[in-house]
C-alpha atoms as a PDB file:
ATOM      1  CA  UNK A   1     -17.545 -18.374  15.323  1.00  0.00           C
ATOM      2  CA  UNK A   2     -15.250 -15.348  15.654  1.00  0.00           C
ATOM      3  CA  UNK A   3     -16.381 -11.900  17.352  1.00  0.00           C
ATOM      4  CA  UNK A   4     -15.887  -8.746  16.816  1.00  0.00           C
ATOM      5  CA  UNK A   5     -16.888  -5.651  19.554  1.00  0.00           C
ATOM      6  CA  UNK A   6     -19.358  -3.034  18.425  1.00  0.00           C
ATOM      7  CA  UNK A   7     -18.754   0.314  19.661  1.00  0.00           C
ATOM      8  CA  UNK A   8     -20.788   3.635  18.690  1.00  0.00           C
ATOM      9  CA  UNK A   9     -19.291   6.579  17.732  1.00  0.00           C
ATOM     10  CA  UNK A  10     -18.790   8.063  21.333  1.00  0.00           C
ATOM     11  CA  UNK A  11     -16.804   5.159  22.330  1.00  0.00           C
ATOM     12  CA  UNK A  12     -19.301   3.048  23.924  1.00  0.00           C
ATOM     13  CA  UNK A  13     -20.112  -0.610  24.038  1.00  0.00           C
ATOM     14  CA  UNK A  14     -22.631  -1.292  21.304  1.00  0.00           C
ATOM     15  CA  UNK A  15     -22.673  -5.233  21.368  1.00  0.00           C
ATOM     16  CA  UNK A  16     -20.687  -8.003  19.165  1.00  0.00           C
ATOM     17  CA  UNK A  17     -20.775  -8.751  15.497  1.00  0.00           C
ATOM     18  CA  UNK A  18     -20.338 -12.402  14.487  1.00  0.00           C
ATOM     19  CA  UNK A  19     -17.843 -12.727  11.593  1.00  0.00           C
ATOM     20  CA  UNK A  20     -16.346 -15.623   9.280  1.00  0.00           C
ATOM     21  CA  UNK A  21     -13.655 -18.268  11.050  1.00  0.00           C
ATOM     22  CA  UNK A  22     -12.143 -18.184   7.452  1.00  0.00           C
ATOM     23  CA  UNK A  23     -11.509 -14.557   7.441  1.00  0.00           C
ATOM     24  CA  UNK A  24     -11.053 -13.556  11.212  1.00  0.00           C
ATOM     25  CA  UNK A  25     -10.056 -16.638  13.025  1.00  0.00           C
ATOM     26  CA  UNK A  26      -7.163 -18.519  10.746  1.00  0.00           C
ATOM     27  CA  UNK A  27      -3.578 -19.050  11.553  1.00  0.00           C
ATOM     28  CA  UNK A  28      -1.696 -16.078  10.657  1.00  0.00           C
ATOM     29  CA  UNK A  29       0.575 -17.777   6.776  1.00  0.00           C
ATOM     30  CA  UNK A  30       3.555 -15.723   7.425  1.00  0.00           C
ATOM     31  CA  UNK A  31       4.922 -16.990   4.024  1.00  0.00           C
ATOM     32  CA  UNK A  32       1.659 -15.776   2.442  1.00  0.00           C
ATOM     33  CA  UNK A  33       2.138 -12.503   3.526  1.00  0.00           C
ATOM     34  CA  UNK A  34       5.662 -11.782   2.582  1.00  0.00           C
ATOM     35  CA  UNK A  35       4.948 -13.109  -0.857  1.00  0.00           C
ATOM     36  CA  UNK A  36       2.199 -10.862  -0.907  1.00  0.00           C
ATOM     37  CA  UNK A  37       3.485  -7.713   0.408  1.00  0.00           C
ATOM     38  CA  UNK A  38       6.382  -7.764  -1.906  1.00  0.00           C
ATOM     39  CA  UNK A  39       4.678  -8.454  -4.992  1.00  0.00           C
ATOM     40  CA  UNK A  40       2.102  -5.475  -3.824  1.00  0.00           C
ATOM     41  CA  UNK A  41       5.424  -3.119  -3.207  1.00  0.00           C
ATOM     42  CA  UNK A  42       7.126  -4.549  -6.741  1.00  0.00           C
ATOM     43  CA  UNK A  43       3.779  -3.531  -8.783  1.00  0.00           C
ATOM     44  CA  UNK A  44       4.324   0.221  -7.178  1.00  0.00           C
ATOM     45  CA  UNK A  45       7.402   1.097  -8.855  1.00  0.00           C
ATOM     46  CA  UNK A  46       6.942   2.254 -12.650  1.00  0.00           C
ATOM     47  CA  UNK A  47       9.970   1.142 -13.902  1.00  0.00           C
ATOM     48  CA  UNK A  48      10.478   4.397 -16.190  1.00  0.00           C
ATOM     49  CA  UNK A  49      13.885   4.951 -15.105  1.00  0.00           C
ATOM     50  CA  UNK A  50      16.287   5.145 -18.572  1.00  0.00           C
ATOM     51  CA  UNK A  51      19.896   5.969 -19.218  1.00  0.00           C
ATOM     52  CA  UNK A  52      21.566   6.798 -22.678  1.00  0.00           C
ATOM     53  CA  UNK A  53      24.018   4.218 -23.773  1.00  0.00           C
ATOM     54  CA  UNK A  54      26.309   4.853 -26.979  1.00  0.00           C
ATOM     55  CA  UNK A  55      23.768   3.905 -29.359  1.00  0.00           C
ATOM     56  CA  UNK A  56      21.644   6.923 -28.352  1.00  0.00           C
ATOM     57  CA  UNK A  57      23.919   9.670 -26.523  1.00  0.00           C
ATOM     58  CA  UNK A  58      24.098  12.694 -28.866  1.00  0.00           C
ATOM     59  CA  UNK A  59      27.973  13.472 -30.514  1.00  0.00           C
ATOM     60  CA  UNK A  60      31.326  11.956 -30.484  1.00  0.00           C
ATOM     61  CA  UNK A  61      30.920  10.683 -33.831  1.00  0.00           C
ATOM     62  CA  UNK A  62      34.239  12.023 -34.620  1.00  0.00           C
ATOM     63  CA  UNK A  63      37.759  10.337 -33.268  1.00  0.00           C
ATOM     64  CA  UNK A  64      38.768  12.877 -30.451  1.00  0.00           C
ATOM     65  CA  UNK A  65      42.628  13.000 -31.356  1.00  0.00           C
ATOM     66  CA  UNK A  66      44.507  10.779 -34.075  1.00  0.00           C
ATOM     67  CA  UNK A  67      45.496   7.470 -32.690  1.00  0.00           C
ATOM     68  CA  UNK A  68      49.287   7.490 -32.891  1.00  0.00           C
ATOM     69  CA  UNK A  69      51.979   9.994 -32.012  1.00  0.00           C
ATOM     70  CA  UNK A  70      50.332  11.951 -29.024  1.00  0.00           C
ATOM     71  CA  UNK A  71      51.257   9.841 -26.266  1.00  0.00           C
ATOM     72  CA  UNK A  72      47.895   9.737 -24.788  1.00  0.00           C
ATOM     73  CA  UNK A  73      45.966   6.538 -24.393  1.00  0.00           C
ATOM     74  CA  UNK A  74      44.021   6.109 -27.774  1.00  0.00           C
ATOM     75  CA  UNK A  75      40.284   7.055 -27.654  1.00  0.00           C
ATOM     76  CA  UNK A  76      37.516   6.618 -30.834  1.00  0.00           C
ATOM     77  CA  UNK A  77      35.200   8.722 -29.231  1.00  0.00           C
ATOM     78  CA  UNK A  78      34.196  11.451 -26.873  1.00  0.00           C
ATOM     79  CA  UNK A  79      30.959  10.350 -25.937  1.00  0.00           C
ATOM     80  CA  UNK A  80      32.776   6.910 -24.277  1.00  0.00           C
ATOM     81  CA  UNK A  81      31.651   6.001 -20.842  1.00  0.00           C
ATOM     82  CA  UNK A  82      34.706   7.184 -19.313  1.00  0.00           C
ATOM     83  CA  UNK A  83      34.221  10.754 -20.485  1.00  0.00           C
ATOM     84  CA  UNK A  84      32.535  13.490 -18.536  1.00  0.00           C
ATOM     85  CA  UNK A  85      29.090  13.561 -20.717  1.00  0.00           C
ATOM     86  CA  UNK A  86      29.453   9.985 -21.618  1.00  0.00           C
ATOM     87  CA  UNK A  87      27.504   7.527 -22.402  1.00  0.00           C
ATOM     88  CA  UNK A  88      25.937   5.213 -19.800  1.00  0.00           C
ATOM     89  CA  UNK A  89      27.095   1.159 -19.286  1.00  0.00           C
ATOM     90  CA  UNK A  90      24.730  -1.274 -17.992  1.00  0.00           C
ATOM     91  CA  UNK A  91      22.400   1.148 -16.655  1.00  0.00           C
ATOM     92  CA  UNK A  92      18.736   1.156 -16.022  1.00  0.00           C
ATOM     93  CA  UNK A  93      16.229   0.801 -18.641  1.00  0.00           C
ATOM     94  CA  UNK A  94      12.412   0.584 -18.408  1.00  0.00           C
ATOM     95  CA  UNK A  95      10.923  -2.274 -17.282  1.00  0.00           C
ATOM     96  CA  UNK A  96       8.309  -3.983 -15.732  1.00  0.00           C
ATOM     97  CA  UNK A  97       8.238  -4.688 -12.173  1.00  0.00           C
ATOM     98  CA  UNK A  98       5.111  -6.256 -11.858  1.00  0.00           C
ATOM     99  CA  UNK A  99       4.451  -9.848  -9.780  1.00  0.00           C
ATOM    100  CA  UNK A 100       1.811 -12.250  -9.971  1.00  0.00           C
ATOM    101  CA  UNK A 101       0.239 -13.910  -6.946  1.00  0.00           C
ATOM    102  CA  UNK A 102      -2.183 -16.560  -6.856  1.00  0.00           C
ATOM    103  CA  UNK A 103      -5.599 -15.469  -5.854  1.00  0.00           C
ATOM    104  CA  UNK A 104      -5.256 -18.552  -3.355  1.00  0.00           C
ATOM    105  CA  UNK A 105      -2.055 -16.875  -1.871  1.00  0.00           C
ATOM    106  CA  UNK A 106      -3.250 -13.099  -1.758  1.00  0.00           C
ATOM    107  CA  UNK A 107      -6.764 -13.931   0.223  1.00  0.00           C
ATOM    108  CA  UNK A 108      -4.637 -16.250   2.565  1.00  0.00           C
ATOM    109  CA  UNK A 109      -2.456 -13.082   2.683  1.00  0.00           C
ATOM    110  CA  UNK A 110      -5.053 -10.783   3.600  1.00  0.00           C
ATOM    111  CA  UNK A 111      -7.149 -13.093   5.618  1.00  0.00           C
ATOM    112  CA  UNK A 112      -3.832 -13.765   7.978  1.00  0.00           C
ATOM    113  CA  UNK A 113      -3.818  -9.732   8.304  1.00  0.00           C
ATOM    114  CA  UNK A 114      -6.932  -8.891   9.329  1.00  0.00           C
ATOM    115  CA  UNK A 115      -6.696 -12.409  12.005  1.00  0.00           C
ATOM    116  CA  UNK A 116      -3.674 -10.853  13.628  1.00  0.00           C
ATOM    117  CA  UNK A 117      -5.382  -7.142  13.434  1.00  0.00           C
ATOM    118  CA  UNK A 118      -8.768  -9.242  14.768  1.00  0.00           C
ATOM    119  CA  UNK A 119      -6.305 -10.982  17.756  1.00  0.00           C
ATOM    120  CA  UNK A 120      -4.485  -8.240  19.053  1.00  0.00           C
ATOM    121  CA  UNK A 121      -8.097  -6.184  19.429  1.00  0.00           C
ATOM    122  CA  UNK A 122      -6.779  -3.268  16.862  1.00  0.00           C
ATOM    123  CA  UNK A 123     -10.085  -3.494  14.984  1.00  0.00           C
ATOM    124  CA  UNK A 124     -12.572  -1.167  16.307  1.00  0.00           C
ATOM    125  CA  UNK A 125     -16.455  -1.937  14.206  1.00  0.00           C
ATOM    126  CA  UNK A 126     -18.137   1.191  14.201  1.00  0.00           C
ATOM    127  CA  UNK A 127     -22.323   0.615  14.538  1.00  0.00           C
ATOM    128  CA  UNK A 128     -22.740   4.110  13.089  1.00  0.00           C
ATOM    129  CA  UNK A 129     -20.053   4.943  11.108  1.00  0.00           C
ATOM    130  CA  UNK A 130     -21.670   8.105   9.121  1.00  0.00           C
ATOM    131  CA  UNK A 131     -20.570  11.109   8.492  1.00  0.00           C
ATOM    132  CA  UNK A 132     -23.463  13.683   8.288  1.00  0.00           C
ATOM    133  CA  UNK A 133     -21.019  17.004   7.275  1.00  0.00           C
ATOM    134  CA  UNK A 134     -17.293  16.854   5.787  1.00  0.00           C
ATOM    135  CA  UNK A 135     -15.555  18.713   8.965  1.00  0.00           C
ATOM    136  CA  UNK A 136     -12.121  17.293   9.246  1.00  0.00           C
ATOM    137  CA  UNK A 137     -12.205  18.564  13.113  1.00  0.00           C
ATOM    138  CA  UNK A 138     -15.266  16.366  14.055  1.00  0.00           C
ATOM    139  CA  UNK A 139     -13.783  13.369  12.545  1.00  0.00           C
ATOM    140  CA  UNK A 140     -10.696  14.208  14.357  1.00  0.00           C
ATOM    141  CA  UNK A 141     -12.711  14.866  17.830  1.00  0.00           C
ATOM    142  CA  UNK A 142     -14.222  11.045  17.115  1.00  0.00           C
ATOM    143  CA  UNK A 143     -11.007   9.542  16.716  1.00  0.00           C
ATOM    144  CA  UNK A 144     -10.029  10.400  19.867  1.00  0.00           C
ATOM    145  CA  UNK A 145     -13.364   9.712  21.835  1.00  0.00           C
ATOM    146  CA  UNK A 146     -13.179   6.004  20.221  1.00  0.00           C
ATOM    147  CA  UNK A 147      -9.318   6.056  22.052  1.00  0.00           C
ATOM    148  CA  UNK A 148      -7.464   6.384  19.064  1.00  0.00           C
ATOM    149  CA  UNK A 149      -4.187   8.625  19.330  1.00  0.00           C
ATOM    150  CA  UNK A 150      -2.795  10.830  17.284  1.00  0.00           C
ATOM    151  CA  UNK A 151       0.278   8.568  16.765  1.00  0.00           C
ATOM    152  CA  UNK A 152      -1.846   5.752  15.259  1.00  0.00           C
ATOM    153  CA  UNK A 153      -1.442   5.033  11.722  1.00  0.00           C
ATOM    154  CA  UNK A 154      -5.811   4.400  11.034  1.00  0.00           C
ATOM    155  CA  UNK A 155      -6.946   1.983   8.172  1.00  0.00           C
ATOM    156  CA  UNK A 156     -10.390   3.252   7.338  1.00  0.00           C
ATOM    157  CA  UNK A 157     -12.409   0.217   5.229  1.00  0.00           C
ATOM    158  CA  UNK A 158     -15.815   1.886   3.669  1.00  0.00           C
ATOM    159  CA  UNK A 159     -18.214   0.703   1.601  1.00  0.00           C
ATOM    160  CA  UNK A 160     -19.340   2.651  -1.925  1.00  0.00           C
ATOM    161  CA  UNK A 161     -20.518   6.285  -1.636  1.00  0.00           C
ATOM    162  CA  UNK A 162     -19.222   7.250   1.980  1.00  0.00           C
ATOM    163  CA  UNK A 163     -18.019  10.844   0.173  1.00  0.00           C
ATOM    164  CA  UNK A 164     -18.753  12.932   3.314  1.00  0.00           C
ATOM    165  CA  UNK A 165     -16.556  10.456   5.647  1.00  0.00           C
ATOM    166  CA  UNK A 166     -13.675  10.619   2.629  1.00  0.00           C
ATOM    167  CA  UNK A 167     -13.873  14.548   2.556  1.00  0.00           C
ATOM    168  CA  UNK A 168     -13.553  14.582   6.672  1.00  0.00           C
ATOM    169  CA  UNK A 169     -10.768  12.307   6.662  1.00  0.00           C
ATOM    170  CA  UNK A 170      -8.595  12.904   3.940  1.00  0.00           C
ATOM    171  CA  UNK A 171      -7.093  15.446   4.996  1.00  0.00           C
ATOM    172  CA  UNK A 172      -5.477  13.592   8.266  1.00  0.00           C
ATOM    173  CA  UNK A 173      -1.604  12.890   7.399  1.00  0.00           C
ATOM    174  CA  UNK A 174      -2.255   9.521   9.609  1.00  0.00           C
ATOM    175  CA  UNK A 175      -5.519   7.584   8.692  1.00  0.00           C
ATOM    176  CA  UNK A 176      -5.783   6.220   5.205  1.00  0.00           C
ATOM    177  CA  UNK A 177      -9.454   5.788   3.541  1.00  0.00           C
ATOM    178  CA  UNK A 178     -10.028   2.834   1.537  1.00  0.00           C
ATOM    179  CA  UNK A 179     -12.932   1.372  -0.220  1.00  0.00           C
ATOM    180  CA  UNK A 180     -13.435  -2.324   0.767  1.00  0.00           C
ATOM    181  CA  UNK A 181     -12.298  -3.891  -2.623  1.00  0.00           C
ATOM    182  CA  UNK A 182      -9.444  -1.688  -2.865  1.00  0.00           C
ATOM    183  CA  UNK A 183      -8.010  -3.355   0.329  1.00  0.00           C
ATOM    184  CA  UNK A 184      -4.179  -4.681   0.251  1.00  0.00           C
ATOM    185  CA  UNK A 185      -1.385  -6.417   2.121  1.00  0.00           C
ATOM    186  CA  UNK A 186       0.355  -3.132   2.752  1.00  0.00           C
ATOM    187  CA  UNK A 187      -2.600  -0.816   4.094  1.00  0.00           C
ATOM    188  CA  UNK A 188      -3.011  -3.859   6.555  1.00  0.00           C
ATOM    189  CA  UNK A 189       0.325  -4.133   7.764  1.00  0.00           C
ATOM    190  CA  UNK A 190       0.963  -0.746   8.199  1.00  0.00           C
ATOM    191  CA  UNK A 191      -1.980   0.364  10.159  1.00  0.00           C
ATOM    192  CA  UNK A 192      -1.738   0.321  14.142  1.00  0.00           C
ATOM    193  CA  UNK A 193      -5.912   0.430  13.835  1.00  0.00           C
ATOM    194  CA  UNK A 194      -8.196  -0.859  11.486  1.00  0.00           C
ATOM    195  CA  UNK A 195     -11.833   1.127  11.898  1.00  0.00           C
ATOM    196  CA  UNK A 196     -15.249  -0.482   9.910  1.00  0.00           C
ATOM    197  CA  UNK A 197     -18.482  -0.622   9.462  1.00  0.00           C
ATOM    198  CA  UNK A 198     -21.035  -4.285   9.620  1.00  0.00           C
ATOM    199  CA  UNK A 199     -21.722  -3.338   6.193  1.00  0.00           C
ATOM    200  CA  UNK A 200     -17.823  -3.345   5.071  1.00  0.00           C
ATOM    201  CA  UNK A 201     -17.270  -6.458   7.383  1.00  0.00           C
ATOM    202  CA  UNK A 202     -19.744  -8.580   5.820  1.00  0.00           C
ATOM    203  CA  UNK A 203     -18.526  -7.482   1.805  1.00  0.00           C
ATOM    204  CA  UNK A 204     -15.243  -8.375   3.163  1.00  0.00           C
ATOM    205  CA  UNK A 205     -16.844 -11.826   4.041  1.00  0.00           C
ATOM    206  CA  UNK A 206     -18.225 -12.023   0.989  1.00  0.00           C
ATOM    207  CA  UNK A 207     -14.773 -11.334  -0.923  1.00  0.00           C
ATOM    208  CA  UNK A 208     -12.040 -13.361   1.075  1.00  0.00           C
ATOM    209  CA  UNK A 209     -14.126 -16.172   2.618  1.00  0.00           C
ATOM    210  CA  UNK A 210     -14.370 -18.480  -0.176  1.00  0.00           C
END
């Protein structure tokens, strides 16, 4: 069975936590992953982009100049996509951007993640992790007695009604504060640290090991 290194709050050794093979412990599916992180990054974008084409650009209803006798090139309108104030041809409408993944495929996805995080020792378990006031400063001051820089992009995995730790952290441009079942592909990928509680490790269990 896979390990994972408890540490206290002030950086020191507070024992080992025994966690799932199947979550911790499995060959990282690259193929998994990529399918998952771009179907996470597809169902971002809102797809409300929209450009006029003739059918709904206001004017040029009437024929600019008479067809014959001016020796320009003959136009039937001046709302035409080669005119300044045109219409628009082929151009963006609103759509849907969103993927599907099999739920096989995401946990694989995730469960690859959080073995590479897990094999590389960037996951630091915290045996404490409470917050007892919202002070952005002491959470800071923690960070750094736990040896995380200021550099480090920090995934922060919490269980329900942490609102203290939320308030403290929040406000850091680099460490992102996510509720367990709220985790994804990207906030795995992108962090340089993952920090977590027992509690969160074992719903985590609970969610991706079967």
């Amino acid at each position: 069975m896979a390990q994972l290194n408890l540490i206290n709050m002030k950086g020191a050794d507070a024992g080992t936590l025994d966690v799932s093979d199947a979550v911790f412990a499995v060959d990282p599916n690259k193929n998994a992953v990529r399918q998952a992180l771009l179907a996470y990054e597809a169902n971002q974008r809102q797809g409300t982009h929209s450009t006029k084409t003739r059918a709904f650009v206001r004017g040029g209803g009437r024929k600019p100049f008479r067809q014959k006798g001016t020796g320009r090139a003959r136009q039937g309108s001046s709302r035409a996509p080669q005119y300044r104030g045109g219409a628009i041809i082929f151009g963006p409408q609103p759509r849907g951007y969103d993927q599907k993944v099999n739920k096989k495929v995401k946990r694989l996805a995730l469960n690859s993640a959080l073995s590479d995080l897990r094999a590389q020792n960037r996951v630091k378990v915290l045996s404490d992790l409470t917050v007892t006031e919202p002070k952005t400063k002491a959470f800071k001051a923690m960070l750094s007695t736990i040896g995380v820089g200021d550099d480090q992009r920090v995934l922060l995995l919490v269980i329900g009604g942490s609102t203290n730790l939320l308030l403290a952290a929040r406000n850091l441009p680099n460490v992102l504060v996510l509720p367990v079942q709220n985790i994804n592909i990207h906030s795995l990928l992108t962090a340089d640290v993952l920090i977590t509680s027992p509690e969160a490790v074992k719903q985590l269990e609970e969610a991706l090991a079967s």
